[in-house]
C-alpha atoms as a PDB file:
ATOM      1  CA  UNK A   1     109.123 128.486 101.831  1.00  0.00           C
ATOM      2  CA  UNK A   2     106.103 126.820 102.897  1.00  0.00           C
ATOM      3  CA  UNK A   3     103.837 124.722  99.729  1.00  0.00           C
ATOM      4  CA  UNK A   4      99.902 126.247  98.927  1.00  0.00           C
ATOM      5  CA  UNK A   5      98.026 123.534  99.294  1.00  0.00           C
ATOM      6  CA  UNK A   6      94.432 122.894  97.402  1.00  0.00           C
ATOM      7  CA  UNK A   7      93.036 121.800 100.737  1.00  0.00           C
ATOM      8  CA  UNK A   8      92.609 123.615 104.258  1.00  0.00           C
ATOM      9  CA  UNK A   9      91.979 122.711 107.903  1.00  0.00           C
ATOM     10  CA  UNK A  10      88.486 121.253 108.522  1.00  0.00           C
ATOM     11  CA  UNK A  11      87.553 120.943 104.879  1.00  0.00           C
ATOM     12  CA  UNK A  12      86.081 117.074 104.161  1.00  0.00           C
ATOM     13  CA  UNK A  13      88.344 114.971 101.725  1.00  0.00           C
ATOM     14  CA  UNK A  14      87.902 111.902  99.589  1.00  0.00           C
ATOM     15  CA  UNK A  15      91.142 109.515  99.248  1.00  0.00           C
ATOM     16  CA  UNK A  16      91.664 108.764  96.066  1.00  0.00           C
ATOM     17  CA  UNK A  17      94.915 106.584  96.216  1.00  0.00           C
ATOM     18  CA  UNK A  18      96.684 103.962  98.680  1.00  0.00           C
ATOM     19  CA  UNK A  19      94.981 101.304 101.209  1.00  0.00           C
ATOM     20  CA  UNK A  20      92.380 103.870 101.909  1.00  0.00           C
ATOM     21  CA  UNK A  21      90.941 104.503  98.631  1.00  0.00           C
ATOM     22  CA  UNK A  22      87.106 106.023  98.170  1.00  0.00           C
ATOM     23  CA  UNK A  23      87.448 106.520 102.594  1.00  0.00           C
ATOM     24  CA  UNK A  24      85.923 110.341 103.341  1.00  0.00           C
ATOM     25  CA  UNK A  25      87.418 112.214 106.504  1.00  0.00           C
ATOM     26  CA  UNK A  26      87.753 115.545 108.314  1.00  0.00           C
ATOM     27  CA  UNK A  27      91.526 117.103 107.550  1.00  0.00           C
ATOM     28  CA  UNK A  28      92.645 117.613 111.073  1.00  0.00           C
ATOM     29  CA  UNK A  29      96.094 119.017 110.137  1.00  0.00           C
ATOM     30  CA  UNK A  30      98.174 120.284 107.524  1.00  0.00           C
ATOM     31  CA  UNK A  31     101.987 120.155 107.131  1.00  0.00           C
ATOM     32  CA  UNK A  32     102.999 122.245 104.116  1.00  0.00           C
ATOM     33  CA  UNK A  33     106.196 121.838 104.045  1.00  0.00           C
ATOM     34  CA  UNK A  34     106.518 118.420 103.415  1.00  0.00           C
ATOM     35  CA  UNK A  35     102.704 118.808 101.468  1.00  0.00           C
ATOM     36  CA  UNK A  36     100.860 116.428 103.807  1.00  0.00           C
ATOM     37  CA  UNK A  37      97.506 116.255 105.801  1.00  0.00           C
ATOM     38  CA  UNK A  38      96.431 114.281 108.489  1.00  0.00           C
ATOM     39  CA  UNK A  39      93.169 113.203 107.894  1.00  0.00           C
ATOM     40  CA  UNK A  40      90.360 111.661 110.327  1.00  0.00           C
ATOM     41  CA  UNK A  41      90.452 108.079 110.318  1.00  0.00           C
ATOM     42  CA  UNK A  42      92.637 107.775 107.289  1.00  0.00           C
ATOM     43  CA  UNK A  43      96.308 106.091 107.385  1.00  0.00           C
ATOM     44  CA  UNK A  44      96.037 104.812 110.783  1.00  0.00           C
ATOM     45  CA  UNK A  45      99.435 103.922 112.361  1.00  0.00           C
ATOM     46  CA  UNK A  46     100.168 101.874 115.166  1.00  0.00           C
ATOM     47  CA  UNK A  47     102.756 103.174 117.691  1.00  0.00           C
ATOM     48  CA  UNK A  48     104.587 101.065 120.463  1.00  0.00           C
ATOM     49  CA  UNK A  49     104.970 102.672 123.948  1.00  0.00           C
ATOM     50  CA  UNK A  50     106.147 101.883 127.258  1.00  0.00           C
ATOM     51  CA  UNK A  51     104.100 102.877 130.512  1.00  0.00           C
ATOM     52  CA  UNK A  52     105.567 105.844 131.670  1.00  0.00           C
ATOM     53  CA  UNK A  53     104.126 106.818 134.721  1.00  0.00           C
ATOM     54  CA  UNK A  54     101.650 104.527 136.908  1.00  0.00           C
ATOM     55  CA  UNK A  55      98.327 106.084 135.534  1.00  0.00           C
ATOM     56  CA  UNK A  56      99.921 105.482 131.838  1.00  0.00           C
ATOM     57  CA  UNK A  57      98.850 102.203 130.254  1.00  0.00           C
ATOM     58  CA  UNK A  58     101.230 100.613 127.680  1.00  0.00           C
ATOM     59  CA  UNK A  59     100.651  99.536 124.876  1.00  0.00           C
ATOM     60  CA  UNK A  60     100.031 100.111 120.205  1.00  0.00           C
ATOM     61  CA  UNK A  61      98.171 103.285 120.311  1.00  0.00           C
ATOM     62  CA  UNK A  62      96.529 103.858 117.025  1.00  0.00           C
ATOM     63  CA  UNK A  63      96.800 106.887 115.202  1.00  0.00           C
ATOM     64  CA  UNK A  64      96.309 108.772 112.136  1.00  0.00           C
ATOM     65  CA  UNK A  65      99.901 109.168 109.936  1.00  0.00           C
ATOM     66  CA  UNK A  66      99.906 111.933 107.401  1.00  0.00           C
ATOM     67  CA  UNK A  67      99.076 111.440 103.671  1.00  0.00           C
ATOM     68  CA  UNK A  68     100.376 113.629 100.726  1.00  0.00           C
ATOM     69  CA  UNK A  69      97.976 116.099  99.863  1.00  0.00           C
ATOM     70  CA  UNK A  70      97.953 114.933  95.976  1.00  0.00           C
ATOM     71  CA  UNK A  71      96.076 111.767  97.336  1.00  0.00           C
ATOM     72  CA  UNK A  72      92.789 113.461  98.659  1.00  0.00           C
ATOM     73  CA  UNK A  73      90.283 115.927  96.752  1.00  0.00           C
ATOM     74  CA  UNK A  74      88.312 117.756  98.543  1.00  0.00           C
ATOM     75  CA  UNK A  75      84.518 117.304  98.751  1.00  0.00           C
ATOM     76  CA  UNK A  76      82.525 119.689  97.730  1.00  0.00           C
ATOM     77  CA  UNK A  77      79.665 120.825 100.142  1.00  0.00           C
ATOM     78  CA  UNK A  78      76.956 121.907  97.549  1.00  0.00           C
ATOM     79  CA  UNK A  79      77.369 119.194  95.131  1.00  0.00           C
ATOM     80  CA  UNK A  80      78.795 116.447  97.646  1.00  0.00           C
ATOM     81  CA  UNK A  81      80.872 115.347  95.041  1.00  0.00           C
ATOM     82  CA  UNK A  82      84.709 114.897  95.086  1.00  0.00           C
ATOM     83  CA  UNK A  83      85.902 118.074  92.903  1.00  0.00           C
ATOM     84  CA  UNK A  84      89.035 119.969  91.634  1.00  0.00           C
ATOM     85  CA  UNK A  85      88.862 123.615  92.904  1.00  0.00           C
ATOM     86  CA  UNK A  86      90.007 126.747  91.848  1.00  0.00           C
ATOM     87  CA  UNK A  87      90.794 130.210  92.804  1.00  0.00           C
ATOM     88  CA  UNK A  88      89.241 133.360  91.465  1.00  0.00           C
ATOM     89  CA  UNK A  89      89.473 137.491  92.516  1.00  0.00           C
ATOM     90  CA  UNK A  90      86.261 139.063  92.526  1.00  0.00           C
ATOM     91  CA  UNK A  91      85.577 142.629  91.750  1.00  0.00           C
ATOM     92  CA  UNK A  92      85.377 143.837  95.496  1.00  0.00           C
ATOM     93  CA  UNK A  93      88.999 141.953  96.002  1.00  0.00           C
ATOM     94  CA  UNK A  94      88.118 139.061  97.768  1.00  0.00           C
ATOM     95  CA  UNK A  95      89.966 136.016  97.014  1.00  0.00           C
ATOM     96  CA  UNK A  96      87.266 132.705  96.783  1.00  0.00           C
ATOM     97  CA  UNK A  97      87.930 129.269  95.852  1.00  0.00           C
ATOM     98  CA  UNK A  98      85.014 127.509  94.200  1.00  0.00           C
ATOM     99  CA  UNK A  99      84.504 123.883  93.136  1.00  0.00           C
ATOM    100  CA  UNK A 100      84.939 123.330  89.275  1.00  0.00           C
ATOM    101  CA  UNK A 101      82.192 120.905  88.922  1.00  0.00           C
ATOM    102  CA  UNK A 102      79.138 122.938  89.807  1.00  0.00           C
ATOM    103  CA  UNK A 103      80.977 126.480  90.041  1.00  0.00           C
ATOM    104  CA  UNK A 104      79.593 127.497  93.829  1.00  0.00           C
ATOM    105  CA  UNK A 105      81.537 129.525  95.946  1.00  0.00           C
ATOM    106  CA  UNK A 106      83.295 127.035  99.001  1.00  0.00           C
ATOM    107  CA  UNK A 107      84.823 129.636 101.025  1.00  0.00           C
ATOM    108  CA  UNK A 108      87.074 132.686 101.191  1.00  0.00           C
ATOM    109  CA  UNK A 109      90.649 132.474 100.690  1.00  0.00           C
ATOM    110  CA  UNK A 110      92.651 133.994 103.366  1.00  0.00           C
ATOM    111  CA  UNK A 111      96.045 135.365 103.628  1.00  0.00           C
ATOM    112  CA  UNK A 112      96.917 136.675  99.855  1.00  0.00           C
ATOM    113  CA  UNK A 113     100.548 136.872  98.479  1.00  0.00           C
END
């Protein structure tokens, strides 16, 4: 069973442990089974490869390695501030998750239990 993570696809998120402490970046993936995101610019791994065609150059490619999710708070859009979030039903039955610092809405949960 996959992990709920506090974070989503496209959301923008502060690192707040590791080498890349206080860096901001776009998530571009999330693996929730292991609890990991791949964030924009953050982590960045190099990787060894061999030419493998004639167009192909060789070469350390740099790319971004995943991060545990419990290093990176999301940012909240209203407030611009990094910020725990939380999760709330409203009275029409729409799930919402909402930053805890200045209580505005951030988006619409999807996909409920």
């Amino acid at each position: 069973m996959a992990n709920k993570l506090h974070v989503k696809k496209g959301d923008t998120v502060v690192v707040i442990a590791g080498k890349d402490a206080r860096k901001k970046g776009k998530i571009l993936e999330v693996i929730p089974d292991k609890s990991k995101v791949v964030v924009e610019g953050i982590n960045i791994a190099g990787r060894h490869t061999k030419p493998k065609n004639q167009m192909q150059q060789g070469g350390i490619l740099k790319k971004e390695a995943p991060v545990h999710s419990s290093n990176v708070m999301l940012v909240c859009e209203k407030c611009g501030k990094p910020a725990r979030t939380g999760k709330k039903i409203l009275e029409s039955g729409e799930k919402i998750r909402y930053c805890k610092k200045c209580r505005e809405t951030i988006d619409t949960v999807s996909g409920s239990k």
